[in-house]
PDB file of N, CA and C in Angstrom:
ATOM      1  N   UNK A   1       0.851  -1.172   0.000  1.00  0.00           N
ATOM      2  CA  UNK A   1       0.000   0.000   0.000  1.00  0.00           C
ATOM      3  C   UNK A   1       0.896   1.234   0.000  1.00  0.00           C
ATOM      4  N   UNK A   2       0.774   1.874  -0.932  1.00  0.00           N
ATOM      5  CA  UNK A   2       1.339   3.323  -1.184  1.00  0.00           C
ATOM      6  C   UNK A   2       0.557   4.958  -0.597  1.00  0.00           C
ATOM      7  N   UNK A   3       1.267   5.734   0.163  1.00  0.00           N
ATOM      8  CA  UNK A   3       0.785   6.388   0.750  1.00  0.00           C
ATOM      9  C   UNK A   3       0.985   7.915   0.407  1.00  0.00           C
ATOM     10  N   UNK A   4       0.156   9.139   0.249  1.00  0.00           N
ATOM     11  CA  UNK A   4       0.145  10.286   0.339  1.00  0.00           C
ATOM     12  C   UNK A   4       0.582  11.094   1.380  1.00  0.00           C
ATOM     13  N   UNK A   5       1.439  11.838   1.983  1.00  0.00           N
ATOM     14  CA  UNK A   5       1.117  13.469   2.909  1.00  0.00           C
ATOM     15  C   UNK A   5       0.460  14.307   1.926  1.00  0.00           C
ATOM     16  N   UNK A   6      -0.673  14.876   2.932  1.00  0.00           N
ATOM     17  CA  UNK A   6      -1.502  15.695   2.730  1.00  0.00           C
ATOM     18  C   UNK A   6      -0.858  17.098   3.652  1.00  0.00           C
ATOM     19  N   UNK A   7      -0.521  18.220   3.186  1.00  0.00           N
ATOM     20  CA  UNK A   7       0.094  19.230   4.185  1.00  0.00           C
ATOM     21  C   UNK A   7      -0.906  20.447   3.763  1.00  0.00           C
ATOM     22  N   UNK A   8      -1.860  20.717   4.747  1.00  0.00           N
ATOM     23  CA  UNK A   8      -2.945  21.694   4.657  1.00  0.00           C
ATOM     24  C   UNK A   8      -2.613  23.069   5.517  1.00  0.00           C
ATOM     25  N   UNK A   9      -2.444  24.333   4.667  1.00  0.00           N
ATOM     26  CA  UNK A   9      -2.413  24.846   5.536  1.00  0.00           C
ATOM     27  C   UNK A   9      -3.601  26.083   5.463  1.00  0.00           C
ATOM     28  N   UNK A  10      -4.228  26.245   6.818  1.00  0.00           N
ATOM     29  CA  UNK A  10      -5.489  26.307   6.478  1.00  0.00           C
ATOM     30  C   UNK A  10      -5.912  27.522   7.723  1.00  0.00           C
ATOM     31  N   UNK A  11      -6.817  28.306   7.690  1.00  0.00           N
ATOM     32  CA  UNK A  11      -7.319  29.283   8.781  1.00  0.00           C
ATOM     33  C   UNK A  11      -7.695  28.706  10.242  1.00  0.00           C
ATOM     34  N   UNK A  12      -7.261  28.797  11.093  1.00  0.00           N
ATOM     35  CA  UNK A  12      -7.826  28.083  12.412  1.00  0.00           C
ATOM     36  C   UNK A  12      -9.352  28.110  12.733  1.00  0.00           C
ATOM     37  N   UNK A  13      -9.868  28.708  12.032  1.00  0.00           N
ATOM     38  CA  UNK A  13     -11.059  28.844  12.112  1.00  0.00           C
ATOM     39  C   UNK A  13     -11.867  27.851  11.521  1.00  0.00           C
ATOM     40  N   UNK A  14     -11.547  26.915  10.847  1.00  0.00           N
ATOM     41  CA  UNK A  14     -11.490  26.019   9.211  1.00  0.00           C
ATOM     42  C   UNK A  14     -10.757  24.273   9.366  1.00  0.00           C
ATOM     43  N   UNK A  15     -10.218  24.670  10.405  1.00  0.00           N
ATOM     44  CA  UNK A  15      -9.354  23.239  10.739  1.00  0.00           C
ATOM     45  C   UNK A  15     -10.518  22.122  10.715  1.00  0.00           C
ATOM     46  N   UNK A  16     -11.240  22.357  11.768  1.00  0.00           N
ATOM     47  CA  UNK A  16     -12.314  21.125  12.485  1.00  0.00           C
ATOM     48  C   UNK A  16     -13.147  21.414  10.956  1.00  0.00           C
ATOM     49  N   UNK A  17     -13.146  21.792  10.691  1.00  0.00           N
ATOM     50  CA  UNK A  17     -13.984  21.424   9.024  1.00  0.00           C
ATOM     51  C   UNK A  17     -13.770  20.566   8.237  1.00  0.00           C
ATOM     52  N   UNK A  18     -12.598  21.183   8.123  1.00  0.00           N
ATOM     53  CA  UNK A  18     -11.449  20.861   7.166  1.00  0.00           C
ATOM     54  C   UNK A  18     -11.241  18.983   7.887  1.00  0.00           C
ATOM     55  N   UNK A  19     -10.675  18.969   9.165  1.00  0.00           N
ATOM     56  CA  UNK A  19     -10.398  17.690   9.729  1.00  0.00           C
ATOM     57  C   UNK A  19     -11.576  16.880   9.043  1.00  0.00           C
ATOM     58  N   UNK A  20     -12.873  16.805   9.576  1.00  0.00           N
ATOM     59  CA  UNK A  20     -14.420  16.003   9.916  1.00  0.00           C
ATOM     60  C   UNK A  20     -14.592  15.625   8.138  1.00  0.00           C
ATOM     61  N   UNK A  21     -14.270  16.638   7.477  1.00  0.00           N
ATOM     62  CA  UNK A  21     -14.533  16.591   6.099  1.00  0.00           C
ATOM     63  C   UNK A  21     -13.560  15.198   5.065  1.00  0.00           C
ATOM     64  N   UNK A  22     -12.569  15.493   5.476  1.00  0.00           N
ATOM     65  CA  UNK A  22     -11.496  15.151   5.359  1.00  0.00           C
ATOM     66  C   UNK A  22     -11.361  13.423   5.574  1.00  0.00           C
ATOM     67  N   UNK A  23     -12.106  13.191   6.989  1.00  0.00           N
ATOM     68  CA  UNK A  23     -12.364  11.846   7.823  1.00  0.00           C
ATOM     69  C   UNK A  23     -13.316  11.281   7.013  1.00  0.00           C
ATOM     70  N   UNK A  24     -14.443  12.205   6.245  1.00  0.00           N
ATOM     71  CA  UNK A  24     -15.912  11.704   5.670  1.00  0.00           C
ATOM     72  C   UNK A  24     -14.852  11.129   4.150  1.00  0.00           C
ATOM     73  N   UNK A  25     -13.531  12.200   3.393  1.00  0.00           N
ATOM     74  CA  UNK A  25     -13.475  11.409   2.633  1.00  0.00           C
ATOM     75  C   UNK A  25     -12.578  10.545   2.438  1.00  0.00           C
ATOM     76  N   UNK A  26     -12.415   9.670   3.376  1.00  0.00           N
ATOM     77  CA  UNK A  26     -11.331   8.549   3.469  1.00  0.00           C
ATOM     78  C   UNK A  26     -10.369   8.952   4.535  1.00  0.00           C
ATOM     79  N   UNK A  27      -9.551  10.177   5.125  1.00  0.00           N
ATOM     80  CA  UNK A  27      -8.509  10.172   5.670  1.00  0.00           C
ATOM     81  C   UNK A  27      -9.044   9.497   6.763  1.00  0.00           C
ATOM     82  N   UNK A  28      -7.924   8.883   7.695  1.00  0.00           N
ATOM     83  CA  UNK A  28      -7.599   8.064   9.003  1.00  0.00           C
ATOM     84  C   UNK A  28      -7.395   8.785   9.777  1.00  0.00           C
ATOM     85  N   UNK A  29      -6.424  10.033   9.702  1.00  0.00           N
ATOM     86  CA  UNK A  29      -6.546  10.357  11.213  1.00  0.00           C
ATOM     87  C   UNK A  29      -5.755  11.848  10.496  1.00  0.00           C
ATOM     88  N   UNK A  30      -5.142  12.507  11.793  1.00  0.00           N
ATOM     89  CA  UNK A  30      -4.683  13.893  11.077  1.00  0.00           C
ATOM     90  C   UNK A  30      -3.891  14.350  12.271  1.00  0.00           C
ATOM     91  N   UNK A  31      -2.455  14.802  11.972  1.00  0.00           N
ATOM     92  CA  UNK A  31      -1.840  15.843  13.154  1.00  0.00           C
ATOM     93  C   UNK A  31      -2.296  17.236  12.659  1.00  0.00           C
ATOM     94  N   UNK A  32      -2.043  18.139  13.948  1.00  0.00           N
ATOM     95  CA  UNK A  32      -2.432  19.745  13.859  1.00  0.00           C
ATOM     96  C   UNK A  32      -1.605  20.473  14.662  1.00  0.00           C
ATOM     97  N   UNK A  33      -0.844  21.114  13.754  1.00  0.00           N
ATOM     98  CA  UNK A  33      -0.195  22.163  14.219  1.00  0.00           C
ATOM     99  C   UNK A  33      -0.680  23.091  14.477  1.00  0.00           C
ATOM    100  N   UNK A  34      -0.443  24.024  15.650  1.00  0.00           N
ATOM    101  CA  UNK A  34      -1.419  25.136  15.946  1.00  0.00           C
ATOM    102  C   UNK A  34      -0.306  26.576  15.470  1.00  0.00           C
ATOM    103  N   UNK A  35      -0.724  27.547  15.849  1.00  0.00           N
ATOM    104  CA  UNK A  35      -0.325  28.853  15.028  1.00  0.00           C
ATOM    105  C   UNK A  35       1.043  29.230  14.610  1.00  0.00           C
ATOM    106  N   UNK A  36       0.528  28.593  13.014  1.00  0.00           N
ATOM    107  CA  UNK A  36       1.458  28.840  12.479  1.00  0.00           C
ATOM    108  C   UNK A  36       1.174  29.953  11.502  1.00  0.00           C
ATOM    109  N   UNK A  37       2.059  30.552  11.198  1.00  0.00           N
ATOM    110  CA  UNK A  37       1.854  32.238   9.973  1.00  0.00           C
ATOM    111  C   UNK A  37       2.433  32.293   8.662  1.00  0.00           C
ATOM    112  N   UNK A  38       1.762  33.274   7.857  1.00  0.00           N
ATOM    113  CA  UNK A  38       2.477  33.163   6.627  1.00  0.00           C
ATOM    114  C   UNK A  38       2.026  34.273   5.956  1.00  0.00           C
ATOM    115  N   UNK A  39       2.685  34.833   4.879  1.00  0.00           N
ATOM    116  CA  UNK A  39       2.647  35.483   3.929  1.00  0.00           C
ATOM    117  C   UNK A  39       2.027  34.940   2.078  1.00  0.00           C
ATOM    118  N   UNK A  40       1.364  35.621   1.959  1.00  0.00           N
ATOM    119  CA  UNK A  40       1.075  35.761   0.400  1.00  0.00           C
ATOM    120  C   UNK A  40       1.348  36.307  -0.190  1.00  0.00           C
ATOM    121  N   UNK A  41       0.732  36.381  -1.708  1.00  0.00           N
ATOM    122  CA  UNK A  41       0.670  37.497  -2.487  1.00  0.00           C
ATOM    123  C   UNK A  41       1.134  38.568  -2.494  1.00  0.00           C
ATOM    124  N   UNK A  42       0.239  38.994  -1.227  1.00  0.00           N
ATOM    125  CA  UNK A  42      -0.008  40.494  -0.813  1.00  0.00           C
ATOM    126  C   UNK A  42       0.677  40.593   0.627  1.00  0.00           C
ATOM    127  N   UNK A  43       1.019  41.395   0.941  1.00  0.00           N
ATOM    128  CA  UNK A  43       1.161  41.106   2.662  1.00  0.00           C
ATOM    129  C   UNK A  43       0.014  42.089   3.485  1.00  0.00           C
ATOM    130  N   UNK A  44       0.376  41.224   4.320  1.00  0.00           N
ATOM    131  CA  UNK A  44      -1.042  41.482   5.716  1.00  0.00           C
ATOM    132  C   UNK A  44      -1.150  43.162   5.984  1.00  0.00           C
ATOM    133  N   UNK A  45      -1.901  43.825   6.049  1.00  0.00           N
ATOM    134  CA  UNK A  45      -1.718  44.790   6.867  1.00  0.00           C
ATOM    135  C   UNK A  45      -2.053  45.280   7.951  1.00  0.00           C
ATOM    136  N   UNK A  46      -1.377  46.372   8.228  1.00  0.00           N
ATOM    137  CA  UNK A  46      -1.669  46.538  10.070  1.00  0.00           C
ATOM    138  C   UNK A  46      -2.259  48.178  10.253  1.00  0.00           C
ATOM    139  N   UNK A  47      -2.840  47.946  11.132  1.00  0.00           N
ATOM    140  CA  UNK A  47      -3.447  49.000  12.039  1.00  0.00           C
ATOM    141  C   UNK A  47      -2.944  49.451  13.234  1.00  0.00           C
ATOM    142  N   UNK A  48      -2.413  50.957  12.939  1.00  0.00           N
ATOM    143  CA  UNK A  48      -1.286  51.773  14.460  1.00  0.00           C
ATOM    144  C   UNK A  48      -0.047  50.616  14.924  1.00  0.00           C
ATOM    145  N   UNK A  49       0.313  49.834  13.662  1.00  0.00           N
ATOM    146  CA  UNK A  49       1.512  48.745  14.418  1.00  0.00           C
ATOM    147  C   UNK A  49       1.006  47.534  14.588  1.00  0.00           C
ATOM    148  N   UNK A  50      -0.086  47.181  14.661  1.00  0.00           N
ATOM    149  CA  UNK A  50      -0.736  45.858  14.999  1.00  0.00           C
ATOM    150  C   UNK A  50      -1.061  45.108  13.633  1.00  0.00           C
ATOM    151  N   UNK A  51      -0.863  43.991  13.753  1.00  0.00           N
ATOM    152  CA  UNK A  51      -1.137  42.851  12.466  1.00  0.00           C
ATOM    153  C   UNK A  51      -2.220  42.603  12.914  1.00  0.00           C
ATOM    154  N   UNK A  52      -2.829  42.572  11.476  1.00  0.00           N
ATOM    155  CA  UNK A  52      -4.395  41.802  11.219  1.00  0.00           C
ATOM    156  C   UNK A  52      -4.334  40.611  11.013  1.00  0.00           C
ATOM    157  N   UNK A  53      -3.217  39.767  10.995  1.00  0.00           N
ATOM    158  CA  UNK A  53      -3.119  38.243  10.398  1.00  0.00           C
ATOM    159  C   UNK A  53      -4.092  37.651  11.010  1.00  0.00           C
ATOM    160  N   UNK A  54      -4.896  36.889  10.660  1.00  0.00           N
ATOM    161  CA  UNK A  54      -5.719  35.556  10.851  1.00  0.00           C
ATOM    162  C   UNK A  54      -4.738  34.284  11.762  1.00  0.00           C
ATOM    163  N   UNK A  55      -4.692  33.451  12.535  1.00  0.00           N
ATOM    164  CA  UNK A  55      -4.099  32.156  12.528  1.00  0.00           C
ATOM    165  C   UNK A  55      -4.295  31.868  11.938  1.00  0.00           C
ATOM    166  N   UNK A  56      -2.854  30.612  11.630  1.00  0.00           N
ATOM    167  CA  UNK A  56      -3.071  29.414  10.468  1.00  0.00           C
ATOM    168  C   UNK A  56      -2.416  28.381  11.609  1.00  0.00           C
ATOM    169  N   UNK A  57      -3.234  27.253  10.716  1.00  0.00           N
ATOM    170  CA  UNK A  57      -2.949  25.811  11.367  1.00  0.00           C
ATOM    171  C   UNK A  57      -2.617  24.980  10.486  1.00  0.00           C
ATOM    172  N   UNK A  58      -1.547  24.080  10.760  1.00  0.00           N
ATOM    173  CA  UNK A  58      -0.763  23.028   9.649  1.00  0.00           C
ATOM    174  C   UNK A  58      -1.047  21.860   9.851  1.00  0.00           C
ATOM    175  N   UNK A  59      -1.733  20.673   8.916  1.00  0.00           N
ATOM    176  CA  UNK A  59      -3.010  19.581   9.272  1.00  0.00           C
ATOM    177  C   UNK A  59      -2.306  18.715   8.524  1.00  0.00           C
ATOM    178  N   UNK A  60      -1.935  17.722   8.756  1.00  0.00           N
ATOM    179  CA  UNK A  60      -1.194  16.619   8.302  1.00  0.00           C
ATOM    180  C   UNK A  60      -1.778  15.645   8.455  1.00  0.00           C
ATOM    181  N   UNK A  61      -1.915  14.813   7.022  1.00  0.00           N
ATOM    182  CA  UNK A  61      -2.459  13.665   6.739  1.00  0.00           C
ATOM    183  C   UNK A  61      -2.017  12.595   5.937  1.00  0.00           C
ATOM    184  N   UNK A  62      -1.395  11.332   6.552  1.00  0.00           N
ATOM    185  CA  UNK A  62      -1.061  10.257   5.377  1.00  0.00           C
ATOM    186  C   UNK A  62      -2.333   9.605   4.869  1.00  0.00           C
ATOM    187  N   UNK A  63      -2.919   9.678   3.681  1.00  0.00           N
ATOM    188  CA  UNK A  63      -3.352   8.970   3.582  1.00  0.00           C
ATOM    189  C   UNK A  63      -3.235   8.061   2.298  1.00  0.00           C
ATOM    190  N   UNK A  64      -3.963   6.963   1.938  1.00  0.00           N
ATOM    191  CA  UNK A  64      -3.973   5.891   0.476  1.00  0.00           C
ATOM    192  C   UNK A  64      -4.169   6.785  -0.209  1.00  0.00           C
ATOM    193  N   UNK A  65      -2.926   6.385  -1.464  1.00  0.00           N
ATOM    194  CA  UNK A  65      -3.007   7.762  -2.701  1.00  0.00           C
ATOM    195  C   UNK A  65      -4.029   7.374  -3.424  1.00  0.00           C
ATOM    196  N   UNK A  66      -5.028   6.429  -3.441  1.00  0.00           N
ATOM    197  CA  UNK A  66      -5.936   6.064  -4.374  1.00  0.00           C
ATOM    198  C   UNK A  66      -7.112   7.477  -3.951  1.00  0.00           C
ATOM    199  N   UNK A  67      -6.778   7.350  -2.640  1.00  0.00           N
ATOM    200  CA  UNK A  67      -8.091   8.337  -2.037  1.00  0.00           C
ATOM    201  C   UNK A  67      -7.963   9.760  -1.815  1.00  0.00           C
ATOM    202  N   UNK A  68      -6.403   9.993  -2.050  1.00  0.00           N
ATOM    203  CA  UNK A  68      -5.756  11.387  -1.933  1.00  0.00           C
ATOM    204  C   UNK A  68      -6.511  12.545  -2.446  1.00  0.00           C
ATOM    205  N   UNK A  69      -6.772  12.595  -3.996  1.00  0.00           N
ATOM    206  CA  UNK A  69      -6.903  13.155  -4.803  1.00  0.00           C
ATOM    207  C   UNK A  69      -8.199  13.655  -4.509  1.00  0.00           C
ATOM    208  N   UNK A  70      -9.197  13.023  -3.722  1.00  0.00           N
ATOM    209  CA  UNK A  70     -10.489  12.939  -3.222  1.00  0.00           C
ATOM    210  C   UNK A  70     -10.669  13.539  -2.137  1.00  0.00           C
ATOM    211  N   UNK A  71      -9.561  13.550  -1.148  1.00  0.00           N
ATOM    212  CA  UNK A  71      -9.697  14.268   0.018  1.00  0.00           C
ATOM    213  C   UNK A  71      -9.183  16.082  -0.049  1.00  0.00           C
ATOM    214  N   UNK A  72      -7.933  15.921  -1.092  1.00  0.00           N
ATOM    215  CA  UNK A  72      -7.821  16.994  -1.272  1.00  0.00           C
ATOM    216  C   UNK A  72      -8.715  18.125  -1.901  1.00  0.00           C
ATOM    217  N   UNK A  73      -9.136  17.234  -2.885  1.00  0.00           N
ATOM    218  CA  UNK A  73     -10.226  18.299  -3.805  1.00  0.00           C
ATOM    219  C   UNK A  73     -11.301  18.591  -2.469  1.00  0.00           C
ATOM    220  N   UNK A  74     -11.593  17.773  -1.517  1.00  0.00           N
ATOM    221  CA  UNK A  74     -12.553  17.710  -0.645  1.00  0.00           C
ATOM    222  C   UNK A  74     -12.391  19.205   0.498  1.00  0.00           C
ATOM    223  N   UNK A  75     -11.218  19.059   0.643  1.00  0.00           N
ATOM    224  CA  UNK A  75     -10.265  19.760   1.861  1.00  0.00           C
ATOM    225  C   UNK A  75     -10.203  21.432   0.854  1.00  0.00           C
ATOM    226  N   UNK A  76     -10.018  21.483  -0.181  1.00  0.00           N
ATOM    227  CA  UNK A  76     -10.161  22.782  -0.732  1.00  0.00           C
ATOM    228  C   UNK A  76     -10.988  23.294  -1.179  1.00  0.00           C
ATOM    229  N   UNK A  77     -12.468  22.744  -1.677  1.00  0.00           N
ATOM    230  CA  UNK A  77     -13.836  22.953  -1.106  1.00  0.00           C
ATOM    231  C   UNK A  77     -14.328  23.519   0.210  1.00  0.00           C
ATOM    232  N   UNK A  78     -14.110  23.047   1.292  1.00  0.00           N
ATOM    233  CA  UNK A  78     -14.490  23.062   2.745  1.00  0.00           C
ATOM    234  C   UNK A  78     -13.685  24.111   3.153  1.00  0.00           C
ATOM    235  N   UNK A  79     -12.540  24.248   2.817  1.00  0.00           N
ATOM    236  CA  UNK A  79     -11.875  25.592   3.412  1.00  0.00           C
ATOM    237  C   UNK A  79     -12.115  26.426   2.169  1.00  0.00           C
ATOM    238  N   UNK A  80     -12.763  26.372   1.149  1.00  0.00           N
ATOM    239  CA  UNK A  80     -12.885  27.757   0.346  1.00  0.00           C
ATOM    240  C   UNK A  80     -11.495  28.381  -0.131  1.00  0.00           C
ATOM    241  N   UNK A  81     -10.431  27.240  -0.630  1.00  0.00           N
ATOM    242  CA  UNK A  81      -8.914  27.744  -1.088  1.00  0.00           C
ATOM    243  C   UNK A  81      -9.502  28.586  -2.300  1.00  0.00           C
ATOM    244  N   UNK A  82     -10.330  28.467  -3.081  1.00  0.00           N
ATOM    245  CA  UNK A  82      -9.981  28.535  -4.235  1.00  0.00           C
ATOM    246  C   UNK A  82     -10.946  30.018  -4.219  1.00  0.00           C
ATOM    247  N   UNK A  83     -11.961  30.313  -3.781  1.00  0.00           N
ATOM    248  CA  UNK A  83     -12.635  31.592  -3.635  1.00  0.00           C
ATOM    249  C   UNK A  83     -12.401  32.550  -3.078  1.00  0.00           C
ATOM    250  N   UNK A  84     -11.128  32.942  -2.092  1.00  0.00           N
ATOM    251  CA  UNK A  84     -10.433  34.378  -1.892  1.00  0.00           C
ATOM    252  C   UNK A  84      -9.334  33.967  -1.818  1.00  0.00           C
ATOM    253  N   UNK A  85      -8.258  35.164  -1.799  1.00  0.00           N
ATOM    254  CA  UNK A  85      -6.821  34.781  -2.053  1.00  0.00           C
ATOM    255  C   UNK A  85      -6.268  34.891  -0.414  1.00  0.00           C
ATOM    256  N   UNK A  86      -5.972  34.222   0.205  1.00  0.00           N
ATOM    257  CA  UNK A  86      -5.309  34.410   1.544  1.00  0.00           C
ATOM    258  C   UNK A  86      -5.891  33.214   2.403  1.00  0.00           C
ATOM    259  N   UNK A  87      -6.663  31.968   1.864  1.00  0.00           N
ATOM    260  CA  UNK A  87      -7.569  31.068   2.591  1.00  0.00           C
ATOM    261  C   UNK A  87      -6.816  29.813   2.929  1.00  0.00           C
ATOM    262  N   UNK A  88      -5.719  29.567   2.477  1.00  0.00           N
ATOM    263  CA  UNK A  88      -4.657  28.971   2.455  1.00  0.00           C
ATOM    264  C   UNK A  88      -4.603  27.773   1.317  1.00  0.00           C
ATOM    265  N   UNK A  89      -3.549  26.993   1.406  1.00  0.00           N
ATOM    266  CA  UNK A  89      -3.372  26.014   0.416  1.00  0.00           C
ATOM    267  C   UNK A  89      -3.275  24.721   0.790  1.00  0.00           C
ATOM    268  N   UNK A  90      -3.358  23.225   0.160  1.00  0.00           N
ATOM    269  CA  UNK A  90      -3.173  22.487   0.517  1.00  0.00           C
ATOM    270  C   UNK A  90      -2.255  21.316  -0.777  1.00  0.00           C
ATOM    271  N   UNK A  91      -1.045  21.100  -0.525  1.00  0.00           N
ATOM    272  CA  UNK A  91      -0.130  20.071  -1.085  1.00  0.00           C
ATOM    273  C   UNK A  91      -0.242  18.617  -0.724  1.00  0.00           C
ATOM    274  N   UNK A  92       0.091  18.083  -1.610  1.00  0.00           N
ATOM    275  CA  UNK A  92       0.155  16.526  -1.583  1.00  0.00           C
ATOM    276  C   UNK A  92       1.610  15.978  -2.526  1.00  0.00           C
ATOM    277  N   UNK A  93       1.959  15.426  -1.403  1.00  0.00           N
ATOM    278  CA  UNK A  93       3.296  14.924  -1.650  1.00  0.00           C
ATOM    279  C   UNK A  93       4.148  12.800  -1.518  1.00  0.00           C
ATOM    280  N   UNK A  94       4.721  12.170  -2.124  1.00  0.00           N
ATOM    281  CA  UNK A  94       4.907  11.063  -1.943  1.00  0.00           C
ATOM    282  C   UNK A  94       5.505  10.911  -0.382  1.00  0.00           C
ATOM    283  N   UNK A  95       5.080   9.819   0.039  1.00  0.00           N
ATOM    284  CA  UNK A  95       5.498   9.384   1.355  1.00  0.00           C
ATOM    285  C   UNK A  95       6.306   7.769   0.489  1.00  0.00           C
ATOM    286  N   UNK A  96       7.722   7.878   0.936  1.00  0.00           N
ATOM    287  CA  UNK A  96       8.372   6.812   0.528  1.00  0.00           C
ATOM    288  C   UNK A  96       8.238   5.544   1.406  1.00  0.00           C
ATOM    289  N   UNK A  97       8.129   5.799   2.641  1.00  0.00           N
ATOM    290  CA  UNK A  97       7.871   5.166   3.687  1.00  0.00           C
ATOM    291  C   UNK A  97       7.705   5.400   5.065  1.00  0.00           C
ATOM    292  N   UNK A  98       6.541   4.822   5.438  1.00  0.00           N
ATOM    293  CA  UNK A  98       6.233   5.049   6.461  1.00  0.00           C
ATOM    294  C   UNK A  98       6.196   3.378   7.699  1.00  0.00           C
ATOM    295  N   UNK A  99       6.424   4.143   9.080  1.00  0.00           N
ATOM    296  CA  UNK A  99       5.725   3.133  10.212  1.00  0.00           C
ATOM    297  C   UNK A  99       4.572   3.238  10.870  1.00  0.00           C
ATOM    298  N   UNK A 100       4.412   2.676  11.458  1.00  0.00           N
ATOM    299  CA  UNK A 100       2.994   3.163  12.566  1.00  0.00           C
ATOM    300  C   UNK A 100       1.538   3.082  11.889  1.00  0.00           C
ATOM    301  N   UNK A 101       1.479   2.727  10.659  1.00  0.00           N
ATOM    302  CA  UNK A 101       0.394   3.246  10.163  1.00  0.00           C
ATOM    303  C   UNK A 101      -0.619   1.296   9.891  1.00  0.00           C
ATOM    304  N   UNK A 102       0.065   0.574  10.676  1.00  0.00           N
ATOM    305  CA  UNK A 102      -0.086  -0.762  10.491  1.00  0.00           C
ATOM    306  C   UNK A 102      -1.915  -1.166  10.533  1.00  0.00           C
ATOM    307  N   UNK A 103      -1.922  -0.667  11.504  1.00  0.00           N
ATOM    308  CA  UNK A 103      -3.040  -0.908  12.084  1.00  0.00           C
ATOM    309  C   UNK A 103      -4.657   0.007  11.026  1.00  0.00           C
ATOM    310  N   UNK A 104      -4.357   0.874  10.102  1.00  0.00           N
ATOM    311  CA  UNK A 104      -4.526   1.573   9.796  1.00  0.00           C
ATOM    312  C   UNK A 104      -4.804   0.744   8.350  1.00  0.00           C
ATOM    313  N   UNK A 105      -3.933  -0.106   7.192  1.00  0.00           N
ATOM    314  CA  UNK A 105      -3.726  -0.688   6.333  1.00  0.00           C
ATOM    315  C   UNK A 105      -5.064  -1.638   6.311  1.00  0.00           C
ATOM    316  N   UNK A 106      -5.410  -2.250   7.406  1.00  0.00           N
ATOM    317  CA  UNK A 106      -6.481  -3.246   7.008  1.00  0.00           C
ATOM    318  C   UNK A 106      -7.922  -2.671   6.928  1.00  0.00           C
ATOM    319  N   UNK A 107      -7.946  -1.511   7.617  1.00  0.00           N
ATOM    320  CA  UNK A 107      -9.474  -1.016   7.160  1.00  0.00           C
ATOM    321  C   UNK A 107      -9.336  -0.087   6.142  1.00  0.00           C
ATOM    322  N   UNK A 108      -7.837   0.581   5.401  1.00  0.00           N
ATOM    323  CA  UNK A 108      -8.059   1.318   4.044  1.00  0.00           C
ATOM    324  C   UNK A 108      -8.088   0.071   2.748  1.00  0.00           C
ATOM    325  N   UNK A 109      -7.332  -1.221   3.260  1.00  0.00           N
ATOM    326  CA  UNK A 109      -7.377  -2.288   2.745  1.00  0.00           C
ATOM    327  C   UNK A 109      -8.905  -2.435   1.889  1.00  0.00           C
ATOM    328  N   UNK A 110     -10.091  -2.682   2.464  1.00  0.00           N
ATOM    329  CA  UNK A 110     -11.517  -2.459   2.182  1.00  0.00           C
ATOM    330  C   UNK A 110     -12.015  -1.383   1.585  1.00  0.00           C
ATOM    331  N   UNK A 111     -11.651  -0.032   2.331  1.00  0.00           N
ATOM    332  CA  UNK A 111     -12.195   1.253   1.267  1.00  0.00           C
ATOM    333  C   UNK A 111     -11.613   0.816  -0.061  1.00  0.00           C
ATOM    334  N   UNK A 112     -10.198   0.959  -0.101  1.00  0.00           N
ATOM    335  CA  UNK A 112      -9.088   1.241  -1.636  1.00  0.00           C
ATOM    336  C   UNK A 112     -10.189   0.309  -2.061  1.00  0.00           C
ATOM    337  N   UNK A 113     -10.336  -0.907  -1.808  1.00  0.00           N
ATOM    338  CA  UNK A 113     -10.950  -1.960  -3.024  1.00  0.00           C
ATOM    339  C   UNK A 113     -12.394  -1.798  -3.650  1.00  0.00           C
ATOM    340  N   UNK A 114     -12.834  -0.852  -2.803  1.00  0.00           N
ATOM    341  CA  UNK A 114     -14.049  -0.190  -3.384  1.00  0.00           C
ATOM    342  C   UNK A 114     -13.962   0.939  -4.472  1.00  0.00           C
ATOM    343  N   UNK A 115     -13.041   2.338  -4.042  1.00  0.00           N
ATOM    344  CA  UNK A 115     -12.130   2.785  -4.789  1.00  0.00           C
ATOM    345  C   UNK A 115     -11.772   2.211  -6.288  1.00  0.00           C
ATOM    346  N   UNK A 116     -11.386   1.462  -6.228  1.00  0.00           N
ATOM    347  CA  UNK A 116     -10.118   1.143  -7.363  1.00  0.00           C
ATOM    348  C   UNK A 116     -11.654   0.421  -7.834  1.00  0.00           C
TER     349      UNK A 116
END
């Protein structure tokens, strides 16, 4: 079984969306980084010295690349990447190998074969 990272980075406001959504389309489970920041396009601006930045949160997901493609399109729907510019992005990248995820293999075992 061949596996995806999913690296979302996404408004804190948007995470638990983003997560639940994510779970509905195939992912197993998910780490979350909490406030993390970034720059776009444009940069943020401030008021008397103070930043307006939003939090961002960094959502990590291995999941079966059969189902990747599905969660992502899913995950940039639900957070609205694609309808304002600053909503964040989400990459998908090869995982050459992984551990831990054992237990995990026999119930994507059943989805993938529905999948495929």
């Amino acid at each position: 079984m061949h596996f995806k990272l999913l690296v979302v980075f996404v408004e804190d406001s948007k995470t638990d969306d983003v997560m639940k959504a994510a779970r509905e389309a195939g992912a197993t489970g998910a780490t979350v980084i909490n406030n993390a920041r970034g720059e776009g396009l444009t940069r943020t601006k401030t008021f008397l010295g103070l930043s307006l930045e939003t939090q961002r949160d960094v959502v990590l997901f291995i999941v079966e690349e059969h189902l990747s493609r599905k969660i992502l399109e899913t995950i940039s729907e639900v957070a609205d990447f694609d309808d304002m510019p600053g909503r964040g992005i989400a990459i998908q990248l090869d995982v050459e190998d992984a551990v831990g995820v054992a237990h995990q293999i026999q119930t994507l075992a059943n989805v993938v074969e529905d999948e495929v």
